[in-house]
PDB file of N, CA and C in Angstrom:
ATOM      1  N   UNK A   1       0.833  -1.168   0.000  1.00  0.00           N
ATOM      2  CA  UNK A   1       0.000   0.000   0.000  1.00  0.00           C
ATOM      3  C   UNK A   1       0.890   1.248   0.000  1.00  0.00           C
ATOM      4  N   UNK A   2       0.683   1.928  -1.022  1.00  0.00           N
ATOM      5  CA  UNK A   2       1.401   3.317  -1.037  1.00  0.00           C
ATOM      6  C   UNK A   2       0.561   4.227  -0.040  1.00  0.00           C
ATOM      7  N   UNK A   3       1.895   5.301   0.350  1.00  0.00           N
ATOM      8  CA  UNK A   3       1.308   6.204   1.381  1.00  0.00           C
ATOM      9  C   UNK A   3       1.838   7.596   1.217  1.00  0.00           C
ATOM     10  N   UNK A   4       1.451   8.982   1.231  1.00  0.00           N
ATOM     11  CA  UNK A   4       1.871  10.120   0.989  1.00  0.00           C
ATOM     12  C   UNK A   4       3.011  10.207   1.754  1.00  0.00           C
ATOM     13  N   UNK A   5       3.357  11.298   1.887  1.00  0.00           N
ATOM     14  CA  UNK A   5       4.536  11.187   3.064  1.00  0.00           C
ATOM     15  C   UNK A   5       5.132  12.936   2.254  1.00  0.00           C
ATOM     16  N   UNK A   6       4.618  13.972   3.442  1.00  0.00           N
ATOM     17  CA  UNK A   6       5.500  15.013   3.222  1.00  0.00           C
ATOM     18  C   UNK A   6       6.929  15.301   3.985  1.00  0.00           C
ATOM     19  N   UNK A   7       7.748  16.018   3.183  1.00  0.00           N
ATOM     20  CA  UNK A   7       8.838  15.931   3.733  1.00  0.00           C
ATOM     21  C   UNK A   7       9.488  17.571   3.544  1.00  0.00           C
ATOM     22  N   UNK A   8      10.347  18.108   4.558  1.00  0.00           N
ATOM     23  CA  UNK A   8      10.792  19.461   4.354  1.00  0.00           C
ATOM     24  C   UNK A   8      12.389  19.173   4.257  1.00  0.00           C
ATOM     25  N   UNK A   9      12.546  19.584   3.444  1.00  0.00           N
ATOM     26  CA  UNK A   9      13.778  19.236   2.888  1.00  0.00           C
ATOM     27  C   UNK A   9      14.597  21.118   2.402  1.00  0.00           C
ATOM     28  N   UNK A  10      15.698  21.377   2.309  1.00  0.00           N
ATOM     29  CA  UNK A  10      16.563  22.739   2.016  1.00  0.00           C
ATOM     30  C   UNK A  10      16.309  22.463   0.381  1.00  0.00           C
ATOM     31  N   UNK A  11      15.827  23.939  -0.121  1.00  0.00           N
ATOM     32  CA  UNK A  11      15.910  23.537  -1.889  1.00  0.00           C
ATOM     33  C   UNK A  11      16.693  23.319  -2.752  1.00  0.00           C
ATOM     34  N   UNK A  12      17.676  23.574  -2.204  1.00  0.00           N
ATOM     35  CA  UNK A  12      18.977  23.186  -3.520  1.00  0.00           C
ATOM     36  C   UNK A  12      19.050  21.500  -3.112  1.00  0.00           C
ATOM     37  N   UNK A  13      18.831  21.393  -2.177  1.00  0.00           N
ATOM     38  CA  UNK A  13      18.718  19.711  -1.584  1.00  0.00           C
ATOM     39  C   UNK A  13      17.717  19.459  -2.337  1.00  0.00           C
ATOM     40  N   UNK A  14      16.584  19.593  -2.567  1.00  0.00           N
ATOM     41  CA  UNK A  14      15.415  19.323  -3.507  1.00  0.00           C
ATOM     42  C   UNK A  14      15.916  19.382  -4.832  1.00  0.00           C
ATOM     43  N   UNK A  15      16.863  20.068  -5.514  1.00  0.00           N
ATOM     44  CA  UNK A  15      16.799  20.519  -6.720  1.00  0.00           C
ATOM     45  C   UNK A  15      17.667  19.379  -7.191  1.00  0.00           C
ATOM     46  N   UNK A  16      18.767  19.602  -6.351  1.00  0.00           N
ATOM     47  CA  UNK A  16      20.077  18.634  -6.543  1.00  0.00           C
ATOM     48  C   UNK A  16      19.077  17.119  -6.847  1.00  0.00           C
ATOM     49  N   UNK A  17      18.347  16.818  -5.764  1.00  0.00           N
ATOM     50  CA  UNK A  17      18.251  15.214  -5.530  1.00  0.00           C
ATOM     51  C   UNK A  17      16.782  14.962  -7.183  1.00  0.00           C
ATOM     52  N   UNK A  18      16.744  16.372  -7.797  1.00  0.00           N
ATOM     53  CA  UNK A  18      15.688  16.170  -8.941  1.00  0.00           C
ATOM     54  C   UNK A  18      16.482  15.800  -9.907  1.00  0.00           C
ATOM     55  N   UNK A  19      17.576  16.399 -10.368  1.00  0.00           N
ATOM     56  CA  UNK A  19      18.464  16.482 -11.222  1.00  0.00           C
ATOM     57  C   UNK A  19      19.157  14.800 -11.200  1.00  0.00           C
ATOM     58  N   UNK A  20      19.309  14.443  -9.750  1.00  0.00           N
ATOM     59  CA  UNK A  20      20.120  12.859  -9.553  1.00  0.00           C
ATOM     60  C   UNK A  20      18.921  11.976 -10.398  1.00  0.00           C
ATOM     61  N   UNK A  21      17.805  12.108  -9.979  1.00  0.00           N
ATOM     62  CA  UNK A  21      16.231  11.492 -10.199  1.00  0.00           C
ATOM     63  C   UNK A  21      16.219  11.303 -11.689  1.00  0.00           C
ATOM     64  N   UNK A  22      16.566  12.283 -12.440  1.00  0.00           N
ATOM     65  CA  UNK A  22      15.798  12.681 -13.723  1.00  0.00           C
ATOM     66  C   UNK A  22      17.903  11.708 -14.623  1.00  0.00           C
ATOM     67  N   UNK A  23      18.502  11.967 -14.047  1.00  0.00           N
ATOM     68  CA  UNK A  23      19.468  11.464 -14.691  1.00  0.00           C
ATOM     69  C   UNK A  23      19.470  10.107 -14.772  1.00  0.00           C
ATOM     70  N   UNK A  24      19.165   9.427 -13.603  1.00  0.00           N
ATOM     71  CA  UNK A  24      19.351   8.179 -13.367  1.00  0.00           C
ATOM     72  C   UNK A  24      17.801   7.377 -13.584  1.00  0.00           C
ATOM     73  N   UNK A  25      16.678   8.280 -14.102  1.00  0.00           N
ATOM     74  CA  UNK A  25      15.651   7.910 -14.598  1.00  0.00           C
ATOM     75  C   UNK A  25      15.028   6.912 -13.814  1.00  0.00           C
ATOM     76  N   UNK A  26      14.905   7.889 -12.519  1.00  0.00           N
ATOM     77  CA  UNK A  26      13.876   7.663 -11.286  1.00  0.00           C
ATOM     78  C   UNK A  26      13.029   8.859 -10.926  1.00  0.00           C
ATOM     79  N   UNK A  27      11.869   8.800 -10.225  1.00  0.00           N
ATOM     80  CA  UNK A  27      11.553   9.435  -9.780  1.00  0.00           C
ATOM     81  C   UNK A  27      12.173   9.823  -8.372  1.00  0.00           C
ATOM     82  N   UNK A  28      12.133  11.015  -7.998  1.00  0.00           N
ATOM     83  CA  UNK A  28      12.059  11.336  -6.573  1.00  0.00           C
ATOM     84  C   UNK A  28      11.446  10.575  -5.510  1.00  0.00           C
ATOM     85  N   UNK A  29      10.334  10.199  -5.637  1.00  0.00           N
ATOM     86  CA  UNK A  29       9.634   9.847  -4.815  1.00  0.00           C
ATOM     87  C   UNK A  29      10.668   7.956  -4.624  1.00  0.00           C
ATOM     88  N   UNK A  30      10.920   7.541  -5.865  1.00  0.00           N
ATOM     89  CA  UNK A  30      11.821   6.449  -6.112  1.00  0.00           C
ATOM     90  C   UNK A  30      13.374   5.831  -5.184  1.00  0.00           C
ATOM     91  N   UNK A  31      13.461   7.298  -5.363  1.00  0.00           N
ATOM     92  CA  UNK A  31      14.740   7.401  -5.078  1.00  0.00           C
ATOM     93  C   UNK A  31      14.542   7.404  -3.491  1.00  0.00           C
ATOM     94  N   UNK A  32      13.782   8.424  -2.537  1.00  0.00           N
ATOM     95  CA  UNK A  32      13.863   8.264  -1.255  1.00  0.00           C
ATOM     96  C   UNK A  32      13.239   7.258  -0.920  1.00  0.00           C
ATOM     97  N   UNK A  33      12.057   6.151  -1.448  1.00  0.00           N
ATOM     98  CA  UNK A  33      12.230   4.836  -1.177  1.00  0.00           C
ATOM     99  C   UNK A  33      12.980   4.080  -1.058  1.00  0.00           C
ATOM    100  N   UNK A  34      13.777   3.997  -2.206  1.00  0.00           N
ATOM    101  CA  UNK A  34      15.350   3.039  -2.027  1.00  0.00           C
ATOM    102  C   UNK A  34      16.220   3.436  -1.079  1.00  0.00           C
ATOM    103  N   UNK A  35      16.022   4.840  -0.748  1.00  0.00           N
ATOM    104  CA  UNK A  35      17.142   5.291   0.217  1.00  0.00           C
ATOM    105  C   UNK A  35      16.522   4.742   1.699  1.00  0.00           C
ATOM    106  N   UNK A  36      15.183   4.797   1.864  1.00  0.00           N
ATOM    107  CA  UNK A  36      15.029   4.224   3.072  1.00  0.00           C
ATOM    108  C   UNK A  36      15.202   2.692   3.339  1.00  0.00           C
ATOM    109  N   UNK A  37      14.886   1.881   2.052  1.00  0.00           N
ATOM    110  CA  UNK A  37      14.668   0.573   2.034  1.00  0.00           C
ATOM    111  C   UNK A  37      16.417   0.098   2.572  1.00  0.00           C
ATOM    112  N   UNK A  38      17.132   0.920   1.576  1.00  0.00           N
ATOM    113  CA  UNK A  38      18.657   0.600   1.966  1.00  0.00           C
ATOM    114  C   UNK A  38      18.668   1.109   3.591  1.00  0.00           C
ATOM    115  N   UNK A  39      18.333   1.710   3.989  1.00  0.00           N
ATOM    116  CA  UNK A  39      18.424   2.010   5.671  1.00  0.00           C
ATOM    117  C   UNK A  39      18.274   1.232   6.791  1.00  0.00           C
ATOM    118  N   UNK A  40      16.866   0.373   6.423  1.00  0.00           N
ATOM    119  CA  UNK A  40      16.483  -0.238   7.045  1.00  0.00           C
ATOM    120  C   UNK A  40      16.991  -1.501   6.491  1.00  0.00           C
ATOM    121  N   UNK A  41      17.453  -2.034   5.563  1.00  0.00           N
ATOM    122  CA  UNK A  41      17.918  -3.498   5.413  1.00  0.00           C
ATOM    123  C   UNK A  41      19.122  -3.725   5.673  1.00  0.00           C
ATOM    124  N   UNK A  42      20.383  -2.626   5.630  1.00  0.00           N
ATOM    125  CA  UNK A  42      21.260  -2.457   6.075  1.00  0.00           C
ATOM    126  C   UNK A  42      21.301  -2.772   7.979  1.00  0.00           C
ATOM    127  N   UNK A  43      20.333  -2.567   8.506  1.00  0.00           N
ATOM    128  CA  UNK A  43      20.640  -2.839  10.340  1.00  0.00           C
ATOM    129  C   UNK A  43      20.435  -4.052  10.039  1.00  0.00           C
ATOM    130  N   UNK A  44      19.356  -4.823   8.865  1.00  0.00           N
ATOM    131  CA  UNK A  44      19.222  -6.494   9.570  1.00  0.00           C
ATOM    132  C   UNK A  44      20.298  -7.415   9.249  1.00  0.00           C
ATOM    133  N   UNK A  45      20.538  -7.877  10.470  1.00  0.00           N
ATOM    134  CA  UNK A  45      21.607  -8.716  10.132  1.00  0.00           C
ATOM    135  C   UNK A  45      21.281 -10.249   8.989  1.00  0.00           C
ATOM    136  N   UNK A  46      21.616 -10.529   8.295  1.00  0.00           N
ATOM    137  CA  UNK A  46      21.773 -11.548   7.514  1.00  0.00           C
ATOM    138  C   UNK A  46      22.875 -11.519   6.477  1.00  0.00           C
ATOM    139  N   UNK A  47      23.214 -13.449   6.183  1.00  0.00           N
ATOM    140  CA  UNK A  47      24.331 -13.028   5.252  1.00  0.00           C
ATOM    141  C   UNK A  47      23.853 -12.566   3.672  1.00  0.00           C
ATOM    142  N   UNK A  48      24.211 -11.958   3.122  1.00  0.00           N
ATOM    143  CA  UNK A  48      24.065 -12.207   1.925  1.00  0.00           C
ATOM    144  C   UNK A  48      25.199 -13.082   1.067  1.00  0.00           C
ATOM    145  N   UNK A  49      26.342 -13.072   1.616  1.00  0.00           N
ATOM    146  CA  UNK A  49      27.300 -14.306   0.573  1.00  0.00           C
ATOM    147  C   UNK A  49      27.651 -15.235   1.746  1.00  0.00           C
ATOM    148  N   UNK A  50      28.062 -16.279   0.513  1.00  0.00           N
ATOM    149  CA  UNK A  50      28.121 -17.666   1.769  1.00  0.00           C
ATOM    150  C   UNK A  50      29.089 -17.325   2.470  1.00  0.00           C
ATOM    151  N   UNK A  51      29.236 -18.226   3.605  1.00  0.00           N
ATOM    152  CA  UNK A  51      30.839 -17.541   5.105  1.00  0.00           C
ATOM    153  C   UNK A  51      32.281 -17.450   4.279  1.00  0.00           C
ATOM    154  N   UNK A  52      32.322 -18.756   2.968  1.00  0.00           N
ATOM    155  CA  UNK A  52      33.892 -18.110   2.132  1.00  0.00           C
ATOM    156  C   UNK A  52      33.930 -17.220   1.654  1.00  0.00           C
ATOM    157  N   UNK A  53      32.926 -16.848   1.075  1.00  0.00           N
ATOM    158  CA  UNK A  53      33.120 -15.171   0.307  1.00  0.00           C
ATOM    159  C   UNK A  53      33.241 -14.305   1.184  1.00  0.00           C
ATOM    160  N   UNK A  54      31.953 -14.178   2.026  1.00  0.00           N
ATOM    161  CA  UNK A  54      32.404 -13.536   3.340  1.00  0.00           C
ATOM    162  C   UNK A  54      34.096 -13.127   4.201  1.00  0.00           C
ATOM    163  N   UNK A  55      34.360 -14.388   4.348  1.00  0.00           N
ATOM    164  CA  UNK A  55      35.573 -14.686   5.134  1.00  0.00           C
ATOM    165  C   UNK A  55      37.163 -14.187   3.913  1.00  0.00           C
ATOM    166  N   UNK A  56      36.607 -14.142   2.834  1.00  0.00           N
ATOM    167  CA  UNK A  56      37.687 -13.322   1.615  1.00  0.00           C
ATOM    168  C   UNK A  56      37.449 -11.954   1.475  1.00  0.00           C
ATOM    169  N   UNK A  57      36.361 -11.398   1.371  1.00  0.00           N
ATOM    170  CA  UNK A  57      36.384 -10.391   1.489  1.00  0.00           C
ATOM    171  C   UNK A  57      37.129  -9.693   2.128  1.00  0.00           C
ATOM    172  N   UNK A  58      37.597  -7.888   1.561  1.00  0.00           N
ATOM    173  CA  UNK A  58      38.881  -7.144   1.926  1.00  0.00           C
ATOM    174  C   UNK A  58      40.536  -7.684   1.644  1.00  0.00           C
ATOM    175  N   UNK A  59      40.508  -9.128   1.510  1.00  0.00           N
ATOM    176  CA  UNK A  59      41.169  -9.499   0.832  1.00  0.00           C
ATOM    177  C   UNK A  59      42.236  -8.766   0.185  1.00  0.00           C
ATOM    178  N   UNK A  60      41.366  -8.384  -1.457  1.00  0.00           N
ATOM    179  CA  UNK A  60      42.374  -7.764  -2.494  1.00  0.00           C
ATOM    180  C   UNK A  60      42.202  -6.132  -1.901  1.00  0.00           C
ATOM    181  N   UNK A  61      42.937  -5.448  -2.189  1.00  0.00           N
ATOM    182  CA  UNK A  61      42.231  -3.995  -1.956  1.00  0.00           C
ATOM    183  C   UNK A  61      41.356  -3.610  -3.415  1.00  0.00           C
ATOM    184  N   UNK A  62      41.291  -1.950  -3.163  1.00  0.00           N
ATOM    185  CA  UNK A  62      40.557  -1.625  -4.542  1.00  0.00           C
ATOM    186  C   UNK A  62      41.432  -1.098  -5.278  1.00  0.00           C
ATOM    187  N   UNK A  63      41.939  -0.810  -5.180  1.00  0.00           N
ATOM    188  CA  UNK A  63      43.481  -0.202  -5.917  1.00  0.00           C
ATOM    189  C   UNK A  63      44.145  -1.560  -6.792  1.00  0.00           C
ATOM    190  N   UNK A  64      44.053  -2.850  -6.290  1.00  0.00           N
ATOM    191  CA  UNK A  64      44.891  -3.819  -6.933  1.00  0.00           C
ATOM    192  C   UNK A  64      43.745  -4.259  -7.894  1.00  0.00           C
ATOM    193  N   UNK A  65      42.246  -3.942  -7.454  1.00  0.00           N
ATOM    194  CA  UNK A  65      41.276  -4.605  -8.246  1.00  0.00           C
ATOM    195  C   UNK A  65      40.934  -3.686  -9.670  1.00  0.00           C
ATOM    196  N   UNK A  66      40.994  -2.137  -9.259  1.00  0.00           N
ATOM    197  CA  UNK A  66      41.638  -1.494 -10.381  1.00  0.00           C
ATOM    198  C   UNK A  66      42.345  -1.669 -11.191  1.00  0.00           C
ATOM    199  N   UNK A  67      43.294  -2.143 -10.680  1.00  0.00           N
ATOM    200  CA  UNK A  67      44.534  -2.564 -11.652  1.00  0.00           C
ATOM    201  C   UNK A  67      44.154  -3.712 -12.357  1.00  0.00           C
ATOM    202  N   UNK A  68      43.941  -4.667 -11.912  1.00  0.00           N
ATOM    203  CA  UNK A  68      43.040  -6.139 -12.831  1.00  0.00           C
ATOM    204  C   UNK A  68      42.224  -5.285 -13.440  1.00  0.00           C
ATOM    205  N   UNK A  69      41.544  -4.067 -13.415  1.00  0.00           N
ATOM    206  CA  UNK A  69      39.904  -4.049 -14.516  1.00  0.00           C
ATOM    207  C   UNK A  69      40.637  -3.361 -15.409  1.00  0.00           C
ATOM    208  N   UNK A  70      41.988  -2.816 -15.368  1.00  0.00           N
ATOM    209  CA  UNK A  70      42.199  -1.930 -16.143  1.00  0.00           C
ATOM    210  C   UNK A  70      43.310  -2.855 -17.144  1.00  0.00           C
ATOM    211  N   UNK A  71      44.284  -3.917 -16.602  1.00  0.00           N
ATOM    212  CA  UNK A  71      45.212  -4.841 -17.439  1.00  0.00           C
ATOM    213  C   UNK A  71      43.694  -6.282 -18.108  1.00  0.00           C
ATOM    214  N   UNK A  72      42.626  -6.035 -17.758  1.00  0.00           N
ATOM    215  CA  UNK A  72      41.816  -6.663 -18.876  1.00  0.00           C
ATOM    216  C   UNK A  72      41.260  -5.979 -19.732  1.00  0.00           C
ATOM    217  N   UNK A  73      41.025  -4.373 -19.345  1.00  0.00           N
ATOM    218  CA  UNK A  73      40.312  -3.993 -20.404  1.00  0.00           C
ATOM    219  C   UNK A  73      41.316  -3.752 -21.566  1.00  0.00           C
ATOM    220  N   UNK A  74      42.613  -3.665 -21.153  1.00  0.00           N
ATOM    221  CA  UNK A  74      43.862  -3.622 -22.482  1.00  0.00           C
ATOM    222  C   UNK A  74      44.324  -4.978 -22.866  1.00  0.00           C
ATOM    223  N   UNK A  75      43.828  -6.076 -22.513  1.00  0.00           N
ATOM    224  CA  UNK A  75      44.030  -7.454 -22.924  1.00  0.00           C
ATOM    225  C   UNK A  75      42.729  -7.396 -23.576  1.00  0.00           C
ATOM    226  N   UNK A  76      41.502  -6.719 -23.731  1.00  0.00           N
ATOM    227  CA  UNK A  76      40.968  -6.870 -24.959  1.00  0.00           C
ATOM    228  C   UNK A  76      40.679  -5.939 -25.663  1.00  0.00           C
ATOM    229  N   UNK A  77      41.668  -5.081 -25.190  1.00  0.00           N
ATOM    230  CA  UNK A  77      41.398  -4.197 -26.527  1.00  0.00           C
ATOM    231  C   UNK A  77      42.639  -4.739 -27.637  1.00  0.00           C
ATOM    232  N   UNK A  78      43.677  -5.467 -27.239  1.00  0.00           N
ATOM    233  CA  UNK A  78      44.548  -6.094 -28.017  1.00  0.00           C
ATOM    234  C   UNK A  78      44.144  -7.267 -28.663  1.00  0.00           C
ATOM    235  N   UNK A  79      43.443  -7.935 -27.860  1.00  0.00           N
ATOM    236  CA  UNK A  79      42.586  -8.767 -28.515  1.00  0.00           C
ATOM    237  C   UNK A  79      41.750  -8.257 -29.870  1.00  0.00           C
ATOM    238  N   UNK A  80      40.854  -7.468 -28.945  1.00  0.00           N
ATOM    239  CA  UNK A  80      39.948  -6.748 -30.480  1.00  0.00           C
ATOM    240  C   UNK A  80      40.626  -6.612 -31.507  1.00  0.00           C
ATOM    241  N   UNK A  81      42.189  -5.836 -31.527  1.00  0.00           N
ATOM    242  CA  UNK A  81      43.082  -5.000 -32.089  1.00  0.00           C
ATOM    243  C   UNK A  81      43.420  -6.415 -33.442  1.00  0.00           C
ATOM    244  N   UNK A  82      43.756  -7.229 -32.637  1.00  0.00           N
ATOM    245  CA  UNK A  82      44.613  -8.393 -33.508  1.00  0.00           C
ATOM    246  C   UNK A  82      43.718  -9.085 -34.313  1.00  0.00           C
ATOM    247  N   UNK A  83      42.221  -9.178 -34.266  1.00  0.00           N
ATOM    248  CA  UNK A  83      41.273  -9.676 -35.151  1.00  0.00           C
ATOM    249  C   UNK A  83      41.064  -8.749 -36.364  1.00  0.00           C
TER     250      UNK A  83
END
């Protein structure tokens, strides 16, 4: 069941979060749903990956995982290159 819900918000905060809305081809009203839904599902505890993924995680950093997205995307662009 949908429900109104007013909210007072600063306007460039309004304007800004129209502009995010209209780019990413949501509504407003969209967008602070997901933002709450992420709020509240975020406190419940459950896993979402099994305990090994879990237990790997932090692992690599993001800096080294960068580096892998960036030595594949030039392993196929050489690829592409050589066909």
């Amino acid at each position: 069941m949908e429900t109104k819900l007013t909210l007072k918000l600063d306007q460039e905060v309004i304007n800004s979060a129209k502009k995010y809305a209209e780019k990413n081809h949501k509504s407003l009203s969209r967008l602070v749903e997901d933002f709450f839904k992420n709020l509240v599902y975020e406190n419940i505890s459950y896993k979402k990956y099994p305990p090994l993924v879990e237990n790997l995680s932090g692992v690599i950093s993001e800096d080294d995982l960068m580096k892998l997205s960036r030595e594949d995307e030039k392993a196929r662009y050489i690829l592409r290159k050589d066909l």
